[in-house]
C-alpha atoms as a PDB file:
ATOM      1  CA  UNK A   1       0.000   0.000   0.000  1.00  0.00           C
ATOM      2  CA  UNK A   2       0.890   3.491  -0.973  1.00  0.00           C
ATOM      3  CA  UNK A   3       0.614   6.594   0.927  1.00  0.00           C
ATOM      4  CA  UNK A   4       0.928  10.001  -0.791  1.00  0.00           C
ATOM      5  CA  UNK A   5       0.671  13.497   0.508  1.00  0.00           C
ATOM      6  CA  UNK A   6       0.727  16.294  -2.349  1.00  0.00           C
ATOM      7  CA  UNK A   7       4.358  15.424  -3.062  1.00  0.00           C
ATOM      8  CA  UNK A   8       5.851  12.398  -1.332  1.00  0.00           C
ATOM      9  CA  UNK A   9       4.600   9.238  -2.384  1.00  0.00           C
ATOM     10  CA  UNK A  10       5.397   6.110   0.041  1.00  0.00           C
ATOM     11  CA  UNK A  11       6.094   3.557  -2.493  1.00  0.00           C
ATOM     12  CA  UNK A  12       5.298  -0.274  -1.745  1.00  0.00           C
ATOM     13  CA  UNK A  13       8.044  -2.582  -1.972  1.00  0.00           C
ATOM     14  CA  UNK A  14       7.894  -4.364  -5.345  1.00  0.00           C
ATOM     15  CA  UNK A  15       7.737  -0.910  -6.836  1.00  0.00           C
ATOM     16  CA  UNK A  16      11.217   0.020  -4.688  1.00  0.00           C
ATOM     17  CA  UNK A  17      12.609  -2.635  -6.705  1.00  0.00           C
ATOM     18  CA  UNK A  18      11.374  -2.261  -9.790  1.00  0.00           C
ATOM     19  CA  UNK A  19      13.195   1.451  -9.329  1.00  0.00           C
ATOM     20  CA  UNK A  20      16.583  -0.469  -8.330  1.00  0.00           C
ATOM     21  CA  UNK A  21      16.794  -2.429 -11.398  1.00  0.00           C
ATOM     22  CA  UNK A  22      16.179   0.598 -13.766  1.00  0.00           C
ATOM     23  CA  UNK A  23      19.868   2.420 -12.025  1.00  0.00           C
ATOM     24  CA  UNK A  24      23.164   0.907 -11.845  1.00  0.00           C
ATOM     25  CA  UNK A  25      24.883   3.160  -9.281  1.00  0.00           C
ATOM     26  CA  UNK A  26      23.970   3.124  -5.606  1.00  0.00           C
ATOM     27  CA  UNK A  27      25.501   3.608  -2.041  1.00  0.00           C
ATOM     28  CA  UNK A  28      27.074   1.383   0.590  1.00  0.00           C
ATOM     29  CA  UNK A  29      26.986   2.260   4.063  1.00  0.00           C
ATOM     30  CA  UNK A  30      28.936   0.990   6.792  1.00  0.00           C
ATOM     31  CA  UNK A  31      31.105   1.184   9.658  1.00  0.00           C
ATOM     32  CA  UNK A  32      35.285   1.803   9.947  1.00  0.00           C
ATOM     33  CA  UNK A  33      36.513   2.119  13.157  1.00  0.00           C
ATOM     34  CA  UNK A  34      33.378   3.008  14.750  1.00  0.00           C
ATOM     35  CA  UNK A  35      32.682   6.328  12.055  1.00  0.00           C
ATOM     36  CA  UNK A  36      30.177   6.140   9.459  1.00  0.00           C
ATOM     37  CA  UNK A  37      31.425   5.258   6.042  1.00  0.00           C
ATOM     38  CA  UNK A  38      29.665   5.804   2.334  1.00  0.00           C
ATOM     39  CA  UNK A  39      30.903   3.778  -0.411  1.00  0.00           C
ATOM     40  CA  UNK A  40      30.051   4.559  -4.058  1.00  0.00           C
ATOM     41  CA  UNK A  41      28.713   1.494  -6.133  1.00  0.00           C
ATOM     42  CA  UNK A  42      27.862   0.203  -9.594  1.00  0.00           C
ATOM     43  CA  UNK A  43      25.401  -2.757  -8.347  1.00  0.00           C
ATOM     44  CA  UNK A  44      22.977  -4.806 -10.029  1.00  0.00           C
ATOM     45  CA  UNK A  45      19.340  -6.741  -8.604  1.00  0.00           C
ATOM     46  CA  UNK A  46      19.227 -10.283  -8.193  1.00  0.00           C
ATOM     47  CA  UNK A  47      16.779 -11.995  -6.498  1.00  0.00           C
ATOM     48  CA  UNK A  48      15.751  -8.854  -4.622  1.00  0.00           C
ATOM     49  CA  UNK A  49      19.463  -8.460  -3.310  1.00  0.00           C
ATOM     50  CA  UNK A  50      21.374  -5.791  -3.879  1.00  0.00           C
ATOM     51  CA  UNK A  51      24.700  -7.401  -5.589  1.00  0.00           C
ATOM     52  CA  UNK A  52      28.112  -5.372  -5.837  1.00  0.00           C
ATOM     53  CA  UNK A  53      31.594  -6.104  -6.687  1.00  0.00           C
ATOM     54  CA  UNK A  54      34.357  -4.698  -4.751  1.00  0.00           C
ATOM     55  CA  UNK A  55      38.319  -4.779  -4.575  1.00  0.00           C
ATOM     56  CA  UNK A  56      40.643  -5.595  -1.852  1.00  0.00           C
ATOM     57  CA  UNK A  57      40.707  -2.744   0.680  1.00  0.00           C
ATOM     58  CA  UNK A  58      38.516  -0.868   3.147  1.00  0.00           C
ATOM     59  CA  UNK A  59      35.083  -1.825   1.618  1.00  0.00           C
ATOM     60  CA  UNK A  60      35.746  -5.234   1.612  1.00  0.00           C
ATOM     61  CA  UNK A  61      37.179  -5.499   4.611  1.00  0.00           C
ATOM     62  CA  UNK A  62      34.197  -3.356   6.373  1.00  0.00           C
ATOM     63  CA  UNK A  63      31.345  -4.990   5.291  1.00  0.00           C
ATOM     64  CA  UNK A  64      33.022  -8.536   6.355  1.00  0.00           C
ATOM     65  CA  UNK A  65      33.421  -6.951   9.810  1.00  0.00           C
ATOM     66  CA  UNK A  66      30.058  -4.808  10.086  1.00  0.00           C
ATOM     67  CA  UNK A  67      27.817  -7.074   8.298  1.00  0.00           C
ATOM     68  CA  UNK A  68      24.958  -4.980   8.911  1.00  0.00           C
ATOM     69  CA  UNK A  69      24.244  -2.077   5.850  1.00  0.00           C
ATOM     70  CA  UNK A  70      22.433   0.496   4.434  1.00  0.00           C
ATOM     71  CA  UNK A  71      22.446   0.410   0.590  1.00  0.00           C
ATOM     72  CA  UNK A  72      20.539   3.369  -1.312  1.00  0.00           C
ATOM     73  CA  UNK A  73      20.002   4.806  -4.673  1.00  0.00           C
ATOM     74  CA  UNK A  74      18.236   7.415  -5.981  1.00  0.00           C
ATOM     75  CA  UNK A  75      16.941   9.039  -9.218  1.00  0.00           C
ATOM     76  CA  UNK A  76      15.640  12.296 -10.487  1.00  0.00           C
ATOM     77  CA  UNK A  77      14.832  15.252 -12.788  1.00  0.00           C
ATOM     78  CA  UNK A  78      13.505  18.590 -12.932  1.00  0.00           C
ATOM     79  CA  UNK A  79       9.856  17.726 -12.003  1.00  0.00           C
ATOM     80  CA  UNK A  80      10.621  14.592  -9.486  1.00  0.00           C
ATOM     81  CA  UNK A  81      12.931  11.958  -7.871  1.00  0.00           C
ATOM     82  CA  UNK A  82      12.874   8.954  -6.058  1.00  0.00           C
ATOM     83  CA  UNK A  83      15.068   7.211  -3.323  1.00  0.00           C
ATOM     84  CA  UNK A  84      14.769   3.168  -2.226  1.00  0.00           C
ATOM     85  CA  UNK A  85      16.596   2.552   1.379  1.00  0.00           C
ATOM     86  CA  UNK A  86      17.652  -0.933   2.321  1.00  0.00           C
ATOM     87  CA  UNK A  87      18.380  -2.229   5.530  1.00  0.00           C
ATOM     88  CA  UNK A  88      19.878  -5.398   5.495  1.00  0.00           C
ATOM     89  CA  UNK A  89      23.224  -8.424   6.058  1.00  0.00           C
ATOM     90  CA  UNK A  90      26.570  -8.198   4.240  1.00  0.00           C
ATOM     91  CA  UNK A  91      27.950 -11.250   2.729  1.00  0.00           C
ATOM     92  CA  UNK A  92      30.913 -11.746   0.735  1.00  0.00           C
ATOM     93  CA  UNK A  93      30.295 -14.469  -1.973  1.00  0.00           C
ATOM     94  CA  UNK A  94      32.368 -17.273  -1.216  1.00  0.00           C
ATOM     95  CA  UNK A  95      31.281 -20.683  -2.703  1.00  0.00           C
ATOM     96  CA  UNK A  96      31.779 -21.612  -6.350  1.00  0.00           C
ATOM     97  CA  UNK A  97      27.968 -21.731  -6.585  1.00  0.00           C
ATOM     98  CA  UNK A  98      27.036 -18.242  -5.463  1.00  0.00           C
ATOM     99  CA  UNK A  99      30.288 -16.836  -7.541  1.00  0.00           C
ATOM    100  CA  UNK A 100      28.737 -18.642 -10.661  1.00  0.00           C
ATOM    101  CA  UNK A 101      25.341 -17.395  -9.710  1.00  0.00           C
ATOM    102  CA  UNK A 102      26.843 -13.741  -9.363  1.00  0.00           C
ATOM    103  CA  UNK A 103      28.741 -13.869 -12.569  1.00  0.00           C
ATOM    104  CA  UNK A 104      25.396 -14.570 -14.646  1.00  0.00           C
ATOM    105  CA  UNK A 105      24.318 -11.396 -13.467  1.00  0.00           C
ATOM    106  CA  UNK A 106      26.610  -9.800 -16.385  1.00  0.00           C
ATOM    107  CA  UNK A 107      27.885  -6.809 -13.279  1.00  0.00           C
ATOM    108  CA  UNK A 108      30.526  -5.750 -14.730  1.00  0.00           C
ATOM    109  CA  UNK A 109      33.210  -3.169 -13.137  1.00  0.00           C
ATOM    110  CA  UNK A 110      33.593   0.449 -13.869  1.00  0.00           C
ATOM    111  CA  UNK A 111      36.909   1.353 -12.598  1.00  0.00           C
ATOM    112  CA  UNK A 112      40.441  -0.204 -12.191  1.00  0.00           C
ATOM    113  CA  UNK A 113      41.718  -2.312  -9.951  1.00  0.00           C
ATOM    114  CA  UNK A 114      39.653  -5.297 -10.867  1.00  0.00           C
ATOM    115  CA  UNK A 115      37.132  -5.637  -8.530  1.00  0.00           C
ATOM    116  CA  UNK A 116      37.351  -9.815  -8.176  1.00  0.00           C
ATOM    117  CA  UNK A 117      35.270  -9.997  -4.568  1.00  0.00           C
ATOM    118  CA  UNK A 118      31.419 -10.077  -5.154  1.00  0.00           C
ATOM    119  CA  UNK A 119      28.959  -8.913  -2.194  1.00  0.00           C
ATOM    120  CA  UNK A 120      25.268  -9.148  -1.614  1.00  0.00           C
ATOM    121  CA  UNK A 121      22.877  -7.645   0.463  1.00  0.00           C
ATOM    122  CA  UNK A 122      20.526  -9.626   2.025  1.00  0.00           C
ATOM    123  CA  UNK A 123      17.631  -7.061   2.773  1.00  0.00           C
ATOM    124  CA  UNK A 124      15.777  -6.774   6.284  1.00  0.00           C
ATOM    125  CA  UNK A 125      13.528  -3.709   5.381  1.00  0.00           C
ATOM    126  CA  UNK A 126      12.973  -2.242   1.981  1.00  0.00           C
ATOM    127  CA  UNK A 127      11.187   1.325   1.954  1.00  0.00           C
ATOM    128  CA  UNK A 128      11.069   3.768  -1.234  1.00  0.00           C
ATOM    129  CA  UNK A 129       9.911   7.463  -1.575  1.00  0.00           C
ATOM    130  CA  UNK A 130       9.023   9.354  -4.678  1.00  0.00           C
ATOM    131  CA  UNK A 131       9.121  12.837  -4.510  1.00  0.00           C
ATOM    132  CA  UNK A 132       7.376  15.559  -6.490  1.00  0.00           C
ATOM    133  CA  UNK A 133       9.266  19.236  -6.812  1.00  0.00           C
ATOM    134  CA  UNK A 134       7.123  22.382  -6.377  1.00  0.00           C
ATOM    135  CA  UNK A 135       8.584  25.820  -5.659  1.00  0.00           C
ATOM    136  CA  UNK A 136       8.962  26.490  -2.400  1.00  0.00           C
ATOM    137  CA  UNK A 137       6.891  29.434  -1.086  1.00  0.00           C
ATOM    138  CA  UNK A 138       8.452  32.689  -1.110  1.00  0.00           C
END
């Protein structure tokens, strides 16, 4: 179910990832050292997961520590936008299986090094918003 006010829509969960899988670049939040950390990321939806591919180094490494995320992306224009928030577990892909099964997902890397470690993010909570712009009142 929906709920709207005159220009934020609540958006129902199939429709948050119906949004995901029309973007390729989203956001990876976690935890170094106890601070806050955002992480850029060229992802891709499989089987509502959020699946990433990373290189050795402090993304990796915190997301195998503090297994608990937040993963968002966004979208907009002149007239509206939308943002989809996920809540969710971690995992680095280990097993030849879930490698395979990442692989067929076609993700491929934007930027050197090669980004050989895959991650997915199990969700907990899913919640989306769609925004309408409107000048604000002078």
């Amino acid at each position: 179910m929906s709920e709207t006010t005159d220009q934020i829509t609540i958006l129902p969960e199939h429709e948050c990832w119906d949004l995901l899988d029309s973007v390729a670049l989203g956001r990876i939040v976690t935890s170094v050292d106890d601070q806050p950390e955002i992480f850029p990321v060229n992802f891709t939806v499989q089987r509502r997961t959020v699946l990433f591919r990373t290189a050795e180094g402090t993304k990796l490494v915190s997301t195998a520590i503090n297994r608990r995320v937040v993963f968002e992306a966004d979208e907009h224009n002149v007239s509206e936008g939308w943002s989809v928030i996920i809540k969710g577990i971690a995992r680095i892909l280990h097993s030849y299986d879930e490698i395979e099964e990442a692989e067929r997902a076609g993700l491929l890397t934007w930027t050197a090094p090669a980004k050989t470690h895959y991650v997915r993010v199990q969700p907990m909570a899913v919640t989306g918003r769609r925004f309408r712009f409107t000048p604000s009142p002078e």
